[in-house]
Protein backbone atom coordinates (compact mmCIF):
# COMPACT_ATOMS: atom_id res chain seq x y z
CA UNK A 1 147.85 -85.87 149.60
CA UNK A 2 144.33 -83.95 149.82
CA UNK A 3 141.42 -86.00 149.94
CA UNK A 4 137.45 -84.78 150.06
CA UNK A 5 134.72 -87.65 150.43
CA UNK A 6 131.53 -86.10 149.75
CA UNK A 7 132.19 -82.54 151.60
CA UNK A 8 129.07 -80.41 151.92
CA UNK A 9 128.95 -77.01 153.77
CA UNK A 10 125.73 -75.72 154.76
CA UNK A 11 125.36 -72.36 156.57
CA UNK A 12 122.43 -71.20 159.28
CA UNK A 13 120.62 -69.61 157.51
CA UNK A 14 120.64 -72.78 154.36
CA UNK A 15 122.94 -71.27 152.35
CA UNK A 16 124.54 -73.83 150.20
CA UNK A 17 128.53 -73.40 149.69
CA UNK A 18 129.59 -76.57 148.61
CA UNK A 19 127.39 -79.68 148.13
CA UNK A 20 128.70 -83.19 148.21
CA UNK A 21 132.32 -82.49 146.79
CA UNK A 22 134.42 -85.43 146.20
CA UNK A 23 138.22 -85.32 144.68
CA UNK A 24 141.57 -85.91 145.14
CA UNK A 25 145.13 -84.03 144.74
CA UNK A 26 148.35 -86.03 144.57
CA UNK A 27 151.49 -84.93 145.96
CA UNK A 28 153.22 -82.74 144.23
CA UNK A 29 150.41 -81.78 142.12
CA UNK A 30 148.79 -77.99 141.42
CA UNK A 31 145.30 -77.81 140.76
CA UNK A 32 143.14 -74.93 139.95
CA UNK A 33 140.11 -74.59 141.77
CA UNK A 34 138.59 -71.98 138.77
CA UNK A 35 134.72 -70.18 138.50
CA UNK A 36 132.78 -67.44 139.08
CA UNK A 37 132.19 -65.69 141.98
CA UNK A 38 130.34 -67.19 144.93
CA UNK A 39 130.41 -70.76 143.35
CA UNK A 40 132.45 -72.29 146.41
CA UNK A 41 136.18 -72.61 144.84
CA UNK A 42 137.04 -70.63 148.40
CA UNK A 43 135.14 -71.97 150.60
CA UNK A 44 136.57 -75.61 149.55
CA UNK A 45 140.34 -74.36 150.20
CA UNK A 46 139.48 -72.60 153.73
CA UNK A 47 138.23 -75.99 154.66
CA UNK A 48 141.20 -77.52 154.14
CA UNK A 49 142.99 -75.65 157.28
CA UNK A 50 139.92 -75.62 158.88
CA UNK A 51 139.33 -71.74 158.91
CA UNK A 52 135.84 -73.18 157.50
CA UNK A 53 134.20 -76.11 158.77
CA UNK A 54 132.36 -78.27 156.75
CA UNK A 55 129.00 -79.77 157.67
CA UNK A 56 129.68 -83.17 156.72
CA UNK A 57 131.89 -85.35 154.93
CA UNK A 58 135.54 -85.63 155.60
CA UNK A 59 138.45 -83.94 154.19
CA UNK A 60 142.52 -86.20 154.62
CA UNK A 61 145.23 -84.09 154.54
CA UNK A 62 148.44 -86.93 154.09
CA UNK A 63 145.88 -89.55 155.28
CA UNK A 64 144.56 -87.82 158.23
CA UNK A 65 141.24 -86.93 158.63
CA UNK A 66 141.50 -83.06 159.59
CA UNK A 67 138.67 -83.12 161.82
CA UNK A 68 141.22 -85.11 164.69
CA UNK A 69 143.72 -82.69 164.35
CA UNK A 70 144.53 -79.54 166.39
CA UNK A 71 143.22 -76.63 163.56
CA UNK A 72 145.87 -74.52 165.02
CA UNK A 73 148.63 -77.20 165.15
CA UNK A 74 147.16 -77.46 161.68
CA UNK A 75 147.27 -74.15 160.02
CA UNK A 76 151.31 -74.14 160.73
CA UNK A 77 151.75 -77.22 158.64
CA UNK A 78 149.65 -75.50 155.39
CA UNK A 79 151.12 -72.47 153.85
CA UNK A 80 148.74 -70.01 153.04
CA UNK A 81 148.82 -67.37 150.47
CA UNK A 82 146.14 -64.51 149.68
CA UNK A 83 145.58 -61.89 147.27
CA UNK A 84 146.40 -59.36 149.79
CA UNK A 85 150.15 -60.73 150.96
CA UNK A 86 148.95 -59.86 154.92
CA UNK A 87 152.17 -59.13 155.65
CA UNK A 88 152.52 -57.83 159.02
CA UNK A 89 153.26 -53.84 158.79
CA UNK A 90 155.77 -53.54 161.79
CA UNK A 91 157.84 -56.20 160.83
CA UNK A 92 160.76 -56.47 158.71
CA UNK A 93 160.68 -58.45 155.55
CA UNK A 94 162.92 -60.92 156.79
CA UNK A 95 161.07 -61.10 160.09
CA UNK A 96 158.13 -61.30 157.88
CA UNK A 97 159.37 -64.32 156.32
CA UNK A 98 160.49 -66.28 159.71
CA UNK A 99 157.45 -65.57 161.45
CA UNK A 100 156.07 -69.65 161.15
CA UNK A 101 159.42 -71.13 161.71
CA UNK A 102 159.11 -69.01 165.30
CA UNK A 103 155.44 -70.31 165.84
CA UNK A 104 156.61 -74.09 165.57
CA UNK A 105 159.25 -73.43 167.76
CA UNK A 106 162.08 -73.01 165.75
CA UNK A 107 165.60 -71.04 167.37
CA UNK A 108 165.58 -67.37 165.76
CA UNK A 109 169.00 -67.83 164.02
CA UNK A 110 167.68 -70.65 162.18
CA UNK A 111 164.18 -69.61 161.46
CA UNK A 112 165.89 -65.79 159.91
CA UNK A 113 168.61 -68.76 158.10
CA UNK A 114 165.69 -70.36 156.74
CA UNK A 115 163.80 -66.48 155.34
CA UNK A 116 167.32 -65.39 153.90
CA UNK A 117 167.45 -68.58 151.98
CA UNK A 118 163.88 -68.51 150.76
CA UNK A 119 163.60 -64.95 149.80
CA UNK A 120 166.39 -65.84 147.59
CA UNK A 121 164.45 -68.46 145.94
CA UNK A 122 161.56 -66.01 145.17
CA UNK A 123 164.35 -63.49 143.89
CA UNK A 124 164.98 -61.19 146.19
CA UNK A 125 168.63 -60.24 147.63
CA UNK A 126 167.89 -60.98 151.49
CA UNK A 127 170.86 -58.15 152.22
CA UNK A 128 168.88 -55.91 149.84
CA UNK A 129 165.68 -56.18 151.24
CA UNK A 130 165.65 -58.30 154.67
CA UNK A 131 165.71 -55.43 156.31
CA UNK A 132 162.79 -53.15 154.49
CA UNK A 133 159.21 -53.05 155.45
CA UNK A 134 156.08 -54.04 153.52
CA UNK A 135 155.31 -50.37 152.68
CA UNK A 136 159.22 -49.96 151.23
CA UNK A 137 158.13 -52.72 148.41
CA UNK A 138 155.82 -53.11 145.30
CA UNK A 139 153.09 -55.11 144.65
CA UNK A 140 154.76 -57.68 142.97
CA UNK A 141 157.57 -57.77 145.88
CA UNK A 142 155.29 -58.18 148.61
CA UNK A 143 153.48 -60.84 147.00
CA UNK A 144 156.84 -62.46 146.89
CA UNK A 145 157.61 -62.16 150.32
CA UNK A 146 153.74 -63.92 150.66
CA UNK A 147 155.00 -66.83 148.95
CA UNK A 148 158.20 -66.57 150.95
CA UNK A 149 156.73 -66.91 153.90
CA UNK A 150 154.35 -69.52 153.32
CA UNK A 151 156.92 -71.54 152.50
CA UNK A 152 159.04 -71.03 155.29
CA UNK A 153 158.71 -73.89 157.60
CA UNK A 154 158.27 -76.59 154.65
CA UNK A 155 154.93 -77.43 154.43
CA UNK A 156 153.32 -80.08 152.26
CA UNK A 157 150.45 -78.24 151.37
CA UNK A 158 149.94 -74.86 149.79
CA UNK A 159 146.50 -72.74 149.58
CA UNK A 160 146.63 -69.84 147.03
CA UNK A 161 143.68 -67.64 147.35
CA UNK A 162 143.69 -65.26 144.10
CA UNK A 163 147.85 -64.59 144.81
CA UNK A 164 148.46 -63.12 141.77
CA UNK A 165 145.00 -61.04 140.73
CA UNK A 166 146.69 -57.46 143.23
CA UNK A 167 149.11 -56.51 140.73
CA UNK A 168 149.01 -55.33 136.59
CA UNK A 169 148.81 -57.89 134.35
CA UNK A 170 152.61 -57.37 133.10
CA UNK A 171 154.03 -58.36 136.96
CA UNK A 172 151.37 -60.92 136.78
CA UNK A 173 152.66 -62.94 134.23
CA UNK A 174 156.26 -62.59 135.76
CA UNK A 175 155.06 -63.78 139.28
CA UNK A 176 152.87 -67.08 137.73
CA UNK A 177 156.12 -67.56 135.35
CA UNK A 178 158.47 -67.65 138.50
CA UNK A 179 156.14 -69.61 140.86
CA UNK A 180 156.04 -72.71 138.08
CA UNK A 181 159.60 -72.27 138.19
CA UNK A 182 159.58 -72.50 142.05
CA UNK A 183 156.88 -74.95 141.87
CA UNK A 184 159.30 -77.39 139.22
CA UNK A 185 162.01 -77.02 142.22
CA UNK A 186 160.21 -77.59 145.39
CA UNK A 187 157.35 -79.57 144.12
CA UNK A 188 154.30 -79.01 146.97
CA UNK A 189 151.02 -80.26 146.88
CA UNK A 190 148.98 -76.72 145.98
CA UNK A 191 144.91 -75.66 145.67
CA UNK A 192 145.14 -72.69 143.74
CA UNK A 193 142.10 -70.35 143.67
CA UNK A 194 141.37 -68.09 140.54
CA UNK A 195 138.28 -66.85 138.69
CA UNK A 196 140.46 -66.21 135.38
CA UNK A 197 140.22 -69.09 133.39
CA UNK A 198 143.36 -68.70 131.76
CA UNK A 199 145.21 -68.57 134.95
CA UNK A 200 143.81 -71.87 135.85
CA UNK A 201 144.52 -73.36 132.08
CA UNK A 202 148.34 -71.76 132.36
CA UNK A 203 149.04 -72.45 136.23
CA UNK A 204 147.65 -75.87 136.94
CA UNK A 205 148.54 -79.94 136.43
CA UNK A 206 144.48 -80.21 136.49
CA UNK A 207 141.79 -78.01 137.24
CA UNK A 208 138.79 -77.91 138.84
CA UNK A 209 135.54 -76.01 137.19
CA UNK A 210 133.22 -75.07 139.66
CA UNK A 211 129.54 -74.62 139.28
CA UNK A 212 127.24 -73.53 142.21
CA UNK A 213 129.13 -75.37 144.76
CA UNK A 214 130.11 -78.58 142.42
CA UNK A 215 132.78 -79.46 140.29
CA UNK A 216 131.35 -79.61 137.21
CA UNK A 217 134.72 -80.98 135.60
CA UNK A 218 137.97 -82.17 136.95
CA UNK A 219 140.80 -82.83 134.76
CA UNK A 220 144.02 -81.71 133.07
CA UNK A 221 143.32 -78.62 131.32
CA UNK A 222 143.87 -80.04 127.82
CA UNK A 223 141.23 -82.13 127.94
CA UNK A 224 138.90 -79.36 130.13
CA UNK A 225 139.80 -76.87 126.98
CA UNK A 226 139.03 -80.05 124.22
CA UNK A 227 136.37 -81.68 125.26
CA UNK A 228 134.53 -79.91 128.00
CA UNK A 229 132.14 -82.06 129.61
CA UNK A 230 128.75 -79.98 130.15
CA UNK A 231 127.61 -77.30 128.24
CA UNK A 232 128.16 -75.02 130.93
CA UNK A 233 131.80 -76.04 130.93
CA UNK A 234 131.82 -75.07 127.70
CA UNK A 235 130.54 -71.48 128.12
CA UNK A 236 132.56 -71.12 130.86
CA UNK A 237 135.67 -71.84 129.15
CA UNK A 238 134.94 -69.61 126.38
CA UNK A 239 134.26 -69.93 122.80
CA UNK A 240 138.40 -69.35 122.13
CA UNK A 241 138.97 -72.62 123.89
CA UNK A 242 141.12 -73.99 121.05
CA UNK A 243 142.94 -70.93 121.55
CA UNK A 244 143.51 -71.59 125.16
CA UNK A 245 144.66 -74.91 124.17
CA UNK A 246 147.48 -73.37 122.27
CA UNK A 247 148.94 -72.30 125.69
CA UNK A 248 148.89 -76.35 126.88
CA UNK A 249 150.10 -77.86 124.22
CA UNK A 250 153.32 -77.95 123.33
CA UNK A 251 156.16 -78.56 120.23
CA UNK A 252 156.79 -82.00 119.99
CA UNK A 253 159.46 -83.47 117.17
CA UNK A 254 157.07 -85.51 115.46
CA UNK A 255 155.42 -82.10 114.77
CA UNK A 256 158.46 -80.68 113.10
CA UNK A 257 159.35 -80.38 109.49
CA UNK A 258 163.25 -81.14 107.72
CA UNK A 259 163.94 -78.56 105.18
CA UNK A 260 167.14 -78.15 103.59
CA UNK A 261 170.14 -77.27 105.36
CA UNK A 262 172.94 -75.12 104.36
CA UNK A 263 176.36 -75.00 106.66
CA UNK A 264 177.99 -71.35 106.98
CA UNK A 265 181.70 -72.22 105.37
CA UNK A 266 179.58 -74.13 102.39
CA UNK A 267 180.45 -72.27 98.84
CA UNK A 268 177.34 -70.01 97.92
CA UNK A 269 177.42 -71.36 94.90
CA UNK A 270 177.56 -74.96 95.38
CA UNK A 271 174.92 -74.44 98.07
CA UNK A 272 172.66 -72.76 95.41
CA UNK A 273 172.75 -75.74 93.13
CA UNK A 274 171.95 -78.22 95.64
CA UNK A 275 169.08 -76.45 96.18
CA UNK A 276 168.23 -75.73 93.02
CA UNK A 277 168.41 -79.40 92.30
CA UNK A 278 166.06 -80.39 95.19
CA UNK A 279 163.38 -77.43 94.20
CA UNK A 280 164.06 -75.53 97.86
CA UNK A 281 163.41 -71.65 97.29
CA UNK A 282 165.78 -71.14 100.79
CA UNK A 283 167.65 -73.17 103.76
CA UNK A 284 168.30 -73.27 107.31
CA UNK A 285 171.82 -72.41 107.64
CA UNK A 286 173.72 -74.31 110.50
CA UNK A 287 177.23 -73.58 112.33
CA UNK A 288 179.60 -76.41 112.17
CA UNK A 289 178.49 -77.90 115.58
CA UNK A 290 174.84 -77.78 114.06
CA UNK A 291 173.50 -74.93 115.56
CA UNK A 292 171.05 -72.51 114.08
CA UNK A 293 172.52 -69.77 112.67
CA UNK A 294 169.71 -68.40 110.40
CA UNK A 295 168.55 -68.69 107.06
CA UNK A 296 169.17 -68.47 103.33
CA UNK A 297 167.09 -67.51 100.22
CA UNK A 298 168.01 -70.14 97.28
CA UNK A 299 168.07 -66.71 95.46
CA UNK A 300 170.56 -64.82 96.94
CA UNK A 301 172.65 -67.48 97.47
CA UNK A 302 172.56 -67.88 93.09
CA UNK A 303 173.39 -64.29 92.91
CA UNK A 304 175.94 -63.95 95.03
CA UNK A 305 177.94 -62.91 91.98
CA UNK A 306 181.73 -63.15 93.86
CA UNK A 307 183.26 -66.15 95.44
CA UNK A 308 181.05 -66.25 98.95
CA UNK A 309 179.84 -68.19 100.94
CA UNK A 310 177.08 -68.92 102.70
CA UNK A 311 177.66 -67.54 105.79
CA UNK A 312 178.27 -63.56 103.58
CA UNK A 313 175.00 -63.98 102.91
CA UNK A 314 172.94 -65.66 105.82
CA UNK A 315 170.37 -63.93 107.74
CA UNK A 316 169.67 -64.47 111.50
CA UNK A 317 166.88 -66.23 112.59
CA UNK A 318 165.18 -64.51 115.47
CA UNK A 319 161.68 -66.53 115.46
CA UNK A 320 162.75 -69.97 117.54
CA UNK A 321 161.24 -72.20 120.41
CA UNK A 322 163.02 -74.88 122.55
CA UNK A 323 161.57 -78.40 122.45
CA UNK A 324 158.83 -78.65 125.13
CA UNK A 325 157.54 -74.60 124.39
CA UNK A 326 153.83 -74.48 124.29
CA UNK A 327 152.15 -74.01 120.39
CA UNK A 328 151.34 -70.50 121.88
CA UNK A 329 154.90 -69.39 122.20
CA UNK A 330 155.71 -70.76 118.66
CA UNK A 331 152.66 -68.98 117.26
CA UNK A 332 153.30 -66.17 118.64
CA UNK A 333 157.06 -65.77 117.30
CA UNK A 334 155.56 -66.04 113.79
CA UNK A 335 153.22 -63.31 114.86
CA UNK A 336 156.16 -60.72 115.86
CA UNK A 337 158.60 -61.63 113.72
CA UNK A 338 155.84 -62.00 110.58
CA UNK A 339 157.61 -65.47 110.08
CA UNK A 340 156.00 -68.36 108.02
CA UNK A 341 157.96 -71.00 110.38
CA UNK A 342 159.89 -71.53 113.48
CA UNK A 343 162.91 -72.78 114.16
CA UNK A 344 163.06 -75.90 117.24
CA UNK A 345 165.60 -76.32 119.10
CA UNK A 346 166.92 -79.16 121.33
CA UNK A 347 169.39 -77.49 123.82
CA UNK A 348 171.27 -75.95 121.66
CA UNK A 349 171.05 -77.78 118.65
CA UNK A 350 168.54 -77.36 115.61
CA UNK A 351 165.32 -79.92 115.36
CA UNK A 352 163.15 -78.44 113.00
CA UNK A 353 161.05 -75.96 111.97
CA UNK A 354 157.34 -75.62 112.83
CA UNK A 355 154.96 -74.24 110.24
CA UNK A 356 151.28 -72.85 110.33
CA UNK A 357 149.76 -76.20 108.91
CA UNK A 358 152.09 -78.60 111.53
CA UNK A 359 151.08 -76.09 114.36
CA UNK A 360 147.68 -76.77 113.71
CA UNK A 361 148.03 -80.31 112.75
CA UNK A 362 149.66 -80.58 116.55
CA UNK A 363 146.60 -79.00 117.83
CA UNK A 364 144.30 -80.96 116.50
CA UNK A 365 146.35 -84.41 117.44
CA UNK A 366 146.17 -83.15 121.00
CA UNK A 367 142.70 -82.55 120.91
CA UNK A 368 141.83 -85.85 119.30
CA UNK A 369 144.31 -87.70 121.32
CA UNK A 370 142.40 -86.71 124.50
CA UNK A 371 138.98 -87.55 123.25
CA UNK A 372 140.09 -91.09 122.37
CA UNK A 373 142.55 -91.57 125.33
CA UNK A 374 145.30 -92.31 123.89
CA UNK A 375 148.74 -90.97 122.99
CA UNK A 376 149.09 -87.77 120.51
CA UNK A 377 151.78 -90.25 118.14
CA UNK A 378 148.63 -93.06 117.75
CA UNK A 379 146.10 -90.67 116.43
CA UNK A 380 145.74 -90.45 112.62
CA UNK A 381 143.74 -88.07 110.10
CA UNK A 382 144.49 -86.32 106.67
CA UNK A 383 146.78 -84.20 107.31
CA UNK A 384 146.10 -80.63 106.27
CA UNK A 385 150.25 -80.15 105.51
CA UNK A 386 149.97 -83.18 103.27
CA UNK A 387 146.69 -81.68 101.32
């Protein structure tokens, strides 16, 4: 969808911004253009709708070389969203919202259609707040109405200067949680610019880390965070790369351990010597349509004393992930809940559990399955679970 062959841009005075770039973004894809200040991530996206030219090279937006096109004619099929929203002051937030669909020529009652319908998607009640003014909203909210609006008229492609890096780190997360949400439904073709390297790790399909005006590494940030490619990759990442990595990686069955199950109507004490008999010290305890319920100490369960069963003496399980959650979430549930395992679910049905030594067993498979391209099931080692 977005295309540079060897992109340079010089300035007048022989400032260097970019030198030489040369990548590619599929459709549908979000990458990260992530470094420090002044290293060219910007420039590179402002290129793109031509509010930068480039000194040479050429830059194919859907096959099109840029340079032919009309940069105004241009700039209405790109949404654009900044740190700053840039929301226009005097208008309303539905006005706000419509104001490409007008530029392209679209009738008013279908262009304010189209805002009502999008500032839904970004969650916010058009008949609540169509009718308020930038001032009348937070932070969070107006960047909203940003995203809103860039997305009015459909575009293909989406610039995101720093969108998220006005607001405190709480309404951060909430904003980059509901854009991948957005992002999973409407699937555009997006540059994102950040300097916070775990924005770029959580936000993007691959990522982009930027020197002085070079890439310096392009790939999925998995393999960015496990095998950086230059030493100043490396640094730039951080020395709690593996941590990063948590946040990419996610619970897979094959990483989950079968312990004994117990079923809530099941007699206490027939429950206790089945376990007993297999040497389990306490059970997942399962409805009858094999959901999780909680758990059961092998212990209590022998001292029940009374006729019981299990389900008098269960305890709920609050420390659980879904198939698919990232090793961070799961770690993090142990963390809060001060829980040697997690439960994994599949909808709504129990998988597994997922323990300290399979979390980092799954970290390390991930790791090694990138450096030897190939698949996470196909890489083998001594596993520190089975030590």
């Amino acid at each position: 969808m977005i295309r540079f062959e060897r992109v340079s841009k010089v300035y007048p005075d022989g400032t260097s911004a970019v030198d030489g770039l040369s990548f590619e973004v599929h459709e549908g894809e979000l990458v990260t253009l992530v470094g420090p200040s002044g290293c060219g991530k910007t420039t590179t996206m402002m290129m793109v709708n031509r509010l930068i030219e480039p000194t040479s090279g050429r830059i194919l937006v859907d096959g099109e070389d840029i340079a032919s096109l009309d940069p105004v004619k241009l700039r209405r099929r790109i949404g654009y969203v900044i740190q700053q929203v840039g929301l226009f002051p005097h208008r309303t937030v539905l006005d706000n919202t419509a104001t490409v669909p007008a530029l392209v020529g679209w009738k008013r009652a279908k262009a304010r259609a189209r805002a009502a319908e999008l500032l839904d998607l970004v969650g916010l009640d058009p008949k609540v707040f169509g009718s308020r003014y930038p001032a009348q909203l937070s932070g969070g909210q107006r960047q909203r109405v940003g995203v809103a609006r860039a997305l009015a008229a459909d575009p293909p492609v989406l610039l995101m200067d720093e969108p998220f890096g006005a607001v405190d780190p709480v309404v951060r997360e909430r904003l980059q949680n509901e854009f991948l949400s957005l992002q999973a439904t409407v699937r555009k073709t997006v540059l994102l610019v950040t300097h916070d390297i775990e924005e770029a790790v959580r936000m993007g399909d691959r990522m982009a880390v930027y020197g002085e005006g070079r890439i310096e590494q392009f790939d999925t940030p998995a393999a960015v965070l496990g095998a950086p490619a230059t030493p100043y990759v490396a640094q730039f990442v951080g020395a709690d790369r593996g941590l990063k990595r948590l946040s990419v990686t996610t619970v897979e069955e094959a990483d989950l351990e079968q312990p004994p199950l117990a079923r809530l109507d099941e007699v206490a004490e027939v429950a206790a010597a089945r376990l007993r008999e297999a040497g389990a010290r306490w059970a997942v305890v399962l409805n009858t349509s094999g959901e999780l319920h909680g758990w059961v100490s092998t212990e209590e369960l022998s001292l029940s004393g009374t006729p019981a069963t299990v389900a008098d003496l269960a305890r709920r399980m609050e420390a659980w992930v879904p198939v698919g959650a990232p090793l961070k979430q799961a770690f993090s549930e142990m963390l809060q809940y001060d829980a040697g395992w997690v439960a994994v679910l599949d909808g709504s049905h129990f998988a597994g559990v997922l323990t300290p030594a399979k979390l980092h067993e799954a970290l390390r498979r991930s790791v090694d399955a990138d450096a030897q391209g190939v698949g996470r099931d196909e890489v083998e080692f001594d596993s520190v679970a089975d030590a």
